[in-house]
N, C-alpha and C. Protein backbone atom coordinates (compact mmCIF):
# COMPACT_ATOMS: atom_id res chain seq x y z
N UNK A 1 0.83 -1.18 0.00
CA UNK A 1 0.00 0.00 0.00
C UNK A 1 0.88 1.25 0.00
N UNK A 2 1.91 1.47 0.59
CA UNK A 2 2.62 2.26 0.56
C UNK A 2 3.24 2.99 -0.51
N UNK A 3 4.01 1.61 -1.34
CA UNK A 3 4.56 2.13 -2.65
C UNK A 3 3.18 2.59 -3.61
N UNK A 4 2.02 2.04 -3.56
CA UNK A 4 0.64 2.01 -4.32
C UNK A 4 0.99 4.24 -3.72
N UNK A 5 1.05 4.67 -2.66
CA UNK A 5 0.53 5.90 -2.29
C UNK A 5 1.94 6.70 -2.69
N UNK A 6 3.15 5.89 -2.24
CA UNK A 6 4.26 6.82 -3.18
C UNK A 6 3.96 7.16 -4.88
N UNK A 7 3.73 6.17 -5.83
CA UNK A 7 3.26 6.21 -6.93
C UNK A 7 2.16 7.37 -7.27
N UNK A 8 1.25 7.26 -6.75
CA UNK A 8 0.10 8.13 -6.48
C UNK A 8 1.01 10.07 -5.91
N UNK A 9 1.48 9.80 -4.87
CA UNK A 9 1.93 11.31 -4.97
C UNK A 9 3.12 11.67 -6.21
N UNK A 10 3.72 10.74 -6.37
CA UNK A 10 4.73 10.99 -7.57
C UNK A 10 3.91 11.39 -8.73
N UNK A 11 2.44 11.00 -9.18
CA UNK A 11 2.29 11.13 -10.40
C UNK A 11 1.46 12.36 -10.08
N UNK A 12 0.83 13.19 -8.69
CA UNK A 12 0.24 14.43 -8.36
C UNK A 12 1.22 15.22 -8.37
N UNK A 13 2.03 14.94 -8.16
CA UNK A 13 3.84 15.89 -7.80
C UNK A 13 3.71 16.53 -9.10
N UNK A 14 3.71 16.82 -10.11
CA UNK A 14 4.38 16.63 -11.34
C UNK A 14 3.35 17.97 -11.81
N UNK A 15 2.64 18.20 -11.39
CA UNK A 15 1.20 18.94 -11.63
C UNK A 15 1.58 20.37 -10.25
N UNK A 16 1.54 21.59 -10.61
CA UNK A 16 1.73 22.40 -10.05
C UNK A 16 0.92 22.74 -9.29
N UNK A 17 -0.73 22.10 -9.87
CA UNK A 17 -1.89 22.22 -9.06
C UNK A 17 -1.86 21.78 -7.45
N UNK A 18 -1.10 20.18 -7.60
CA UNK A 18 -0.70 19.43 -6.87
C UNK A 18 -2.11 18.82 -6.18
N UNK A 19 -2.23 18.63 -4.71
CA UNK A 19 -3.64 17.99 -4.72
C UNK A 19 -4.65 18.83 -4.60
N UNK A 20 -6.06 18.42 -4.30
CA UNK A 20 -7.11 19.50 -4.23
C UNK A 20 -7.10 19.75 -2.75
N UNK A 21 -7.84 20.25 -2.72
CA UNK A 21 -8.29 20.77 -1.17
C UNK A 21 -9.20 19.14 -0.63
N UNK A 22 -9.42 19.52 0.76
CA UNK A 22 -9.90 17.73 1.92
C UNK A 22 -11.56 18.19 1.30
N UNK A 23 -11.95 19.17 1.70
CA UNK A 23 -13.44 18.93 0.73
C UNK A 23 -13.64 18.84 -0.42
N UNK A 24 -13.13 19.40 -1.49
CA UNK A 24 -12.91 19.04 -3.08
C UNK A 24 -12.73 17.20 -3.50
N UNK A 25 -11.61 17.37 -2.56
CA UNK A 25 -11.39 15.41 -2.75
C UNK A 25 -12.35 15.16 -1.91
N UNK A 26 -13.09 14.85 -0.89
CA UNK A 26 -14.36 14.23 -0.88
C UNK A 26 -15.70 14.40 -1.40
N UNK A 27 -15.94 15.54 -2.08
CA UNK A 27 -16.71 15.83 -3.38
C UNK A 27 -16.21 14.87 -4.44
N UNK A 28 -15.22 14.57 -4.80
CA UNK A 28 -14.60 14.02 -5.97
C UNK A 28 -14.88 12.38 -5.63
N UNK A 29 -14.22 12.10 -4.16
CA UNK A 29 -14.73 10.45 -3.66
C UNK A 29 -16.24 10.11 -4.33
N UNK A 30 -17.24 11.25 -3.42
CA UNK A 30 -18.63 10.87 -3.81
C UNK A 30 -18.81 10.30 -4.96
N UNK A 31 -18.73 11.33 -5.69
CA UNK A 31 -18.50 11.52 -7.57
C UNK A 31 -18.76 9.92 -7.58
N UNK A 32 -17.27 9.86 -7.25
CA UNK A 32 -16.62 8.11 -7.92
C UNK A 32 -17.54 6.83 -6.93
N UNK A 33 -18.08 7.30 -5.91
CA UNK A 33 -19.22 6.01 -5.27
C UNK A 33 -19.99 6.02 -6.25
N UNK A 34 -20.95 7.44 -7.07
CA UNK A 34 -21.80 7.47 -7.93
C UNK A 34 -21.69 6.76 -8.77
N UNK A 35 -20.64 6.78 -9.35
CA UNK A 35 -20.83 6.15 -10.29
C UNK A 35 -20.30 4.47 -10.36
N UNK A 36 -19.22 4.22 -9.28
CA UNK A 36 -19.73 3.12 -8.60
C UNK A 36 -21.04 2.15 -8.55
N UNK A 37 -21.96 3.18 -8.02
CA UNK A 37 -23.04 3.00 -7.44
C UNK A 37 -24.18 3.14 -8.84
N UNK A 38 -23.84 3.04 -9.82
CA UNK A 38 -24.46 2.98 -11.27
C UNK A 38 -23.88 2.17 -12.06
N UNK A 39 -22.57 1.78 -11.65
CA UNK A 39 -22.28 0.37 -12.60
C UNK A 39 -22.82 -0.68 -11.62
N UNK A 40 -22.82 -0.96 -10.70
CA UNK A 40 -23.51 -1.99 -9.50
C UNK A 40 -24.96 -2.65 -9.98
N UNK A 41 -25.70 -0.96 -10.23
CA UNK A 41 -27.05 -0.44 -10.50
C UNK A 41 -27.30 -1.23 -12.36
N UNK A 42 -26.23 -1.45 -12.91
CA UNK A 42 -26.52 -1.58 -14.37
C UNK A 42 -26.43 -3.11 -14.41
N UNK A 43 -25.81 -3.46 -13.41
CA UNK A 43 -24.45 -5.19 -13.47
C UNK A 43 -25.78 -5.55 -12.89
N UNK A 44 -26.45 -5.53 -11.55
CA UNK A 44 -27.18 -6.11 -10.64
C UNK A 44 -28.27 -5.94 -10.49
N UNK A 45 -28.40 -4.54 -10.66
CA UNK A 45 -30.41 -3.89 -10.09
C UNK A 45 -30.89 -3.99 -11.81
N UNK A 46 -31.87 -3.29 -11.83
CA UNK A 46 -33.41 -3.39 -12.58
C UNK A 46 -33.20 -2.08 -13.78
N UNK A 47 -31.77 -1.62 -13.55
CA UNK A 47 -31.92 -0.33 -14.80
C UNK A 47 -30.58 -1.02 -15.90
N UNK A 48 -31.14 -1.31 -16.59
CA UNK A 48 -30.02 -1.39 -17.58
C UNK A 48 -29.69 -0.38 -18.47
N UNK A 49 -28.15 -0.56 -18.80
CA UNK A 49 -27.90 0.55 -19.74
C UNK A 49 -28.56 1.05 -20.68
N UNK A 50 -28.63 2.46 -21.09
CA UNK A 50 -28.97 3.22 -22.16
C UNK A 50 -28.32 2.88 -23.45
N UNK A 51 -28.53 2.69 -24.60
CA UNK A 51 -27.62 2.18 -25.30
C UNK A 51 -26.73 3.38 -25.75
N UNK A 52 -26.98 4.52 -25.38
CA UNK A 52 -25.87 5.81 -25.67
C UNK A 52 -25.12 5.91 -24.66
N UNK A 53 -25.17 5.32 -23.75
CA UNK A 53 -23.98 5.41 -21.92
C UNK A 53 -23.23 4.32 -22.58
N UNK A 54 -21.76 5.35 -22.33
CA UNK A 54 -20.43 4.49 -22.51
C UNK A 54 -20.14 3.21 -21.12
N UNK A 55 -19.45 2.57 -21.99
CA UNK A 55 -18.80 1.28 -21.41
C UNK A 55 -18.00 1.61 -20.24
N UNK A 56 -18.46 0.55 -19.14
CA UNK A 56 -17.36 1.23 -18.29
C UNK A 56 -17.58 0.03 -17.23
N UNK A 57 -16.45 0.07 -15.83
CA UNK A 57 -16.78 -1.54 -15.01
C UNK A 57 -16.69 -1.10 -13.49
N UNK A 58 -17.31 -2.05 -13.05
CA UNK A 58 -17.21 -2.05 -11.70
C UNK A 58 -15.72 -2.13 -11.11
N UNK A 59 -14.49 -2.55 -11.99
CA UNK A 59 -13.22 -2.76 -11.65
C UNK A 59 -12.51 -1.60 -12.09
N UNK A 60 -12.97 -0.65 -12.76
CA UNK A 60 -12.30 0.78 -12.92
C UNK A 60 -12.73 1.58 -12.18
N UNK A 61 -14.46 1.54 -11.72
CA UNK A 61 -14.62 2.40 -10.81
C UNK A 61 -14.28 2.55 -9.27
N UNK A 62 -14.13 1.07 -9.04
CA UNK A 62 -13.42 1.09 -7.74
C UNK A 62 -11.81 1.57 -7.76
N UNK A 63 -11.26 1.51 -9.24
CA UNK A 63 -9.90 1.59 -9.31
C UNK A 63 -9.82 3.37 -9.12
N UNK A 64 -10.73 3.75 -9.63
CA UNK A 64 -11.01 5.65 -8.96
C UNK A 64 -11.20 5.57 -7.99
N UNK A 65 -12.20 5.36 -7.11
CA UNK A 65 -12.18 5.32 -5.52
C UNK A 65 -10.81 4.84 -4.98
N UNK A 66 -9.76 3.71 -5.40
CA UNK A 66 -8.47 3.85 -5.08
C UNK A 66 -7.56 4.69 -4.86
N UNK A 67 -7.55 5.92 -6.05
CA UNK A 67 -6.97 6.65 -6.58
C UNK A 67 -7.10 7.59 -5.52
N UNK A 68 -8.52 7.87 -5.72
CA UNK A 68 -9.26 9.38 -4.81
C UNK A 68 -9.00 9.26 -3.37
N UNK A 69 -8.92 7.92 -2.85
CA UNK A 69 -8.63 7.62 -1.64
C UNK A 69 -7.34 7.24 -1.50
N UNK A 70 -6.16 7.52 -2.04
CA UNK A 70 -4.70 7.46 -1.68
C UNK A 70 -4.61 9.57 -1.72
N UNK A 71 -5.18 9.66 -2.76
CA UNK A 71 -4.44 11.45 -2.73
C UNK A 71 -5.10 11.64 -1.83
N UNK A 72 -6.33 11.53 -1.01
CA UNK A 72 -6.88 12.22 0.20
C UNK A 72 -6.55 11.55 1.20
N UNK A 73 -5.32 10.35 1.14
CA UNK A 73 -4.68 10.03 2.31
C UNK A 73 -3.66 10.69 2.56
N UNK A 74 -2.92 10.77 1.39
CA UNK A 74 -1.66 11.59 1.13
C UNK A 74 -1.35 13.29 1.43
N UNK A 75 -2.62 13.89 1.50
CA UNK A 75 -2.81 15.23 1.34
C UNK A 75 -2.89 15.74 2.55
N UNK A 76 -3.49 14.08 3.46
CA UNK A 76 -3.28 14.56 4.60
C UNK A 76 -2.11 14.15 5.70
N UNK A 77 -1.40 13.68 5.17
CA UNK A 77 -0.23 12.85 6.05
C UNK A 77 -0.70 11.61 6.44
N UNK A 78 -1.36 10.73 6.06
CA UNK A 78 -2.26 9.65 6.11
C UNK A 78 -1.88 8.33 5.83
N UNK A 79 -0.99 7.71 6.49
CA UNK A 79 -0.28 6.13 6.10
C UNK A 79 -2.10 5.16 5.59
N UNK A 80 -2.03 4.95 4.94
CA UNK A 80 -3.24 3.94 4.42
C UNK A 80 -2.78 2.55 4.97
N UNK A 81 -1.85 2.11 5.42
CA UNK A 81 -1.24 0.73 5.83
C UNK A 81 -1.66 0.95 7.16
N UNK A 82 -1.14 2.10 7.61
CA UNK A 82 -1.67 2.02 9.08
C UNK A 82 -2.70 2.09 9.64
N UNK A 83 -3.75 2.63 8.78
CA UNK A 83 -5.28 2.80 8.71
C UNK A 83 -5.92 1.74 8.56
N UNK A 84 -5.43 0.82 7.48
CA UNK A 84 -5.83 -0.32 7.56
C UNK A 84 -5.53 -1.26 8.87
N UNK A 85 -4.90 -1.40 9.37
CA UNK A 85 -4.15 -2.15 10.50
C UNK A 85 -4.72 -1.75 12.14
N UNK A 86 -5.41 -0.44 11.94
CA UNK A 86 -6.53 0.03 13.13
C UNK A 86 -7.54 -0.52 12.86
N UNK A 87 -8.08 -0.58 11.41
CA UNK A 87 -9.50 -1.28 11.30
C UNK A 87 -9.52 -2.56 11.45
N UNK A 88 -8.58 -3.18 10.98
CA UNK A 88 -8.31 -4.80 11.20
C UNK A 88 -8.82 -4.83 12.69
N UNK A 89 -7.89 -4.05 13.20
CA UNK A 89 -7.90 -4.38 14.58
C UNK A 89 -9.31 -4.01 15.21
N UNK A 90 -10.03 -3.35 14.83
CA UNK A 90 -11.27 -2.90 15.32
C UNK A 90 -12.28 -3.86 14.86
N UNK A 91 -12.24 -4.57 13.86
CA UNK A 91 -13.11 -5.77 13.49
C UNK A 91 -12.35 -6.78 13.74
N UNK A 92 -11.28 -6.70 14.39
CA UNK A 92 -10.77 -8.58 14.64
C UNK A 92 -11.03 -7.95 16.57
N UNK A 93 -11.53 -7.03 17.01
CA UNK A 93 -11.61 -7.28 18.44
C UNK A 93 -13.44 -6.88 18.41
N UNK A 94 -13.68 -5.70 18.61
CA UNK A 94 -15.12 -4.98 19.06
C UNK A 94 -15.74 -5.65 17.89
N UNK A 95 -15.74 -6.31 16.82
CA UNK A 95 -16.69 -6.64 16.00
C UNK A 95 -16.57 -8.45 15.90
N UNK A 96 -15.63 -9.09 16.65
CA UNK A 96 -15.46 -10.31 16.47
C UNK A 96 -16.48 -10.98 16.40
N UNK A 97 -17.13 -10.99 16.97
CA UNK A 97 -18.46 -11.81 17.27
C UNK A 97 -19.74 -11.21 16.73
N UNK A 98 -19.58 -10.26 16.01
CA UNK A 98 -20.86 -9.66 15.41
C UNK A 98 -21.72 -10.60 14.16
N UNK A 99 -20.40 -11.35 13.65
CA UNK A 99 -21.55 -11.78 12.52
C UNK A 99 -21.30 -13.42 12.81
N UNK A 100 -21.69 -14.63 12.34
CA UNK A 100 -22.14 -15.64 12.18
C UNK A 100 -20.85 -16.19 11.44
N UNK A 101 -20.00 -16.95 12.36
CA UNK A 101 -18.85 -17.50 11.37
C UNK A 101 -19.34 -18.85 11.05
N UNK A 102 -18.55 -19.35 9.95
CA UNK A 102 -18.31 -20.23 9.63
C UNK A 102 -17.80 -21.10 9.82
N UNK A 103 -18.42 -23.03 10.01
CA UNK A 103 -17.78 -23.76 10.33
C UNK A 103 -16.48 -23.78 9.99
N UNK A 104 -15.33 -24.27 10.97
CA UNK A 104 -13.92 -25.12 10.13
C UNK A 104 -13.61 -26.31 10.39
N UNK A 105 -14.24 -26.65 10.67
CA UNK A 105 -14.55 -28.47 11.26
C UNK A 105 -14.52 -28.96 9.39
């Protein structure tokens, strides 16, 4: 994850703009759930495509929510490894028992 967020500021670096502002990039996150949340909507629910709406996948749009969520980790001094590794820990303790495991017998 790390090198994934070095990569990611190396290729914002390069741009004088550099990143957006913490509300701009979560305006921009949304964006990318939306439309997320319309390829899901096309793959699974009851609306199928328009035949004039371009092609597009549930594996690119999450690959934007990747994106959007490393520069708004980055922008803020934000290890994403370590973030992950609190949540682990918050669902491997306070949530252990919340859902219905599975035999391993």
């Amino acid at each position: 994850m790390a090198e994934m967020q070095r990569e990611v500021d190396r290729y914002i670096s390069q741009f004088k703009e550099g990143y957006f502002s913490p509300l701009s990039m979560l305006a921009r996150m949304s964006e990318e759930v939306g439309e997320l949340a319309r390829e899901v909507n096309h793959r699974f629910g009851e609306k199928p495509k328009k035949p004039s709406e371009a092609e597009n996948s549930i594996e690119l749009e999450l690959g934007d929510i990747l994106f959007i969520t490393m520069c708004f980790a980055n922008s803020l001094g934000i290890d994403l490894t370590e973030a992950h590794d609190k949540v682990m820990h918050k669902f491997n303790t306070r949530d252990k028992d919340r859902w219905t495991k599975k035999d391993t017998d």
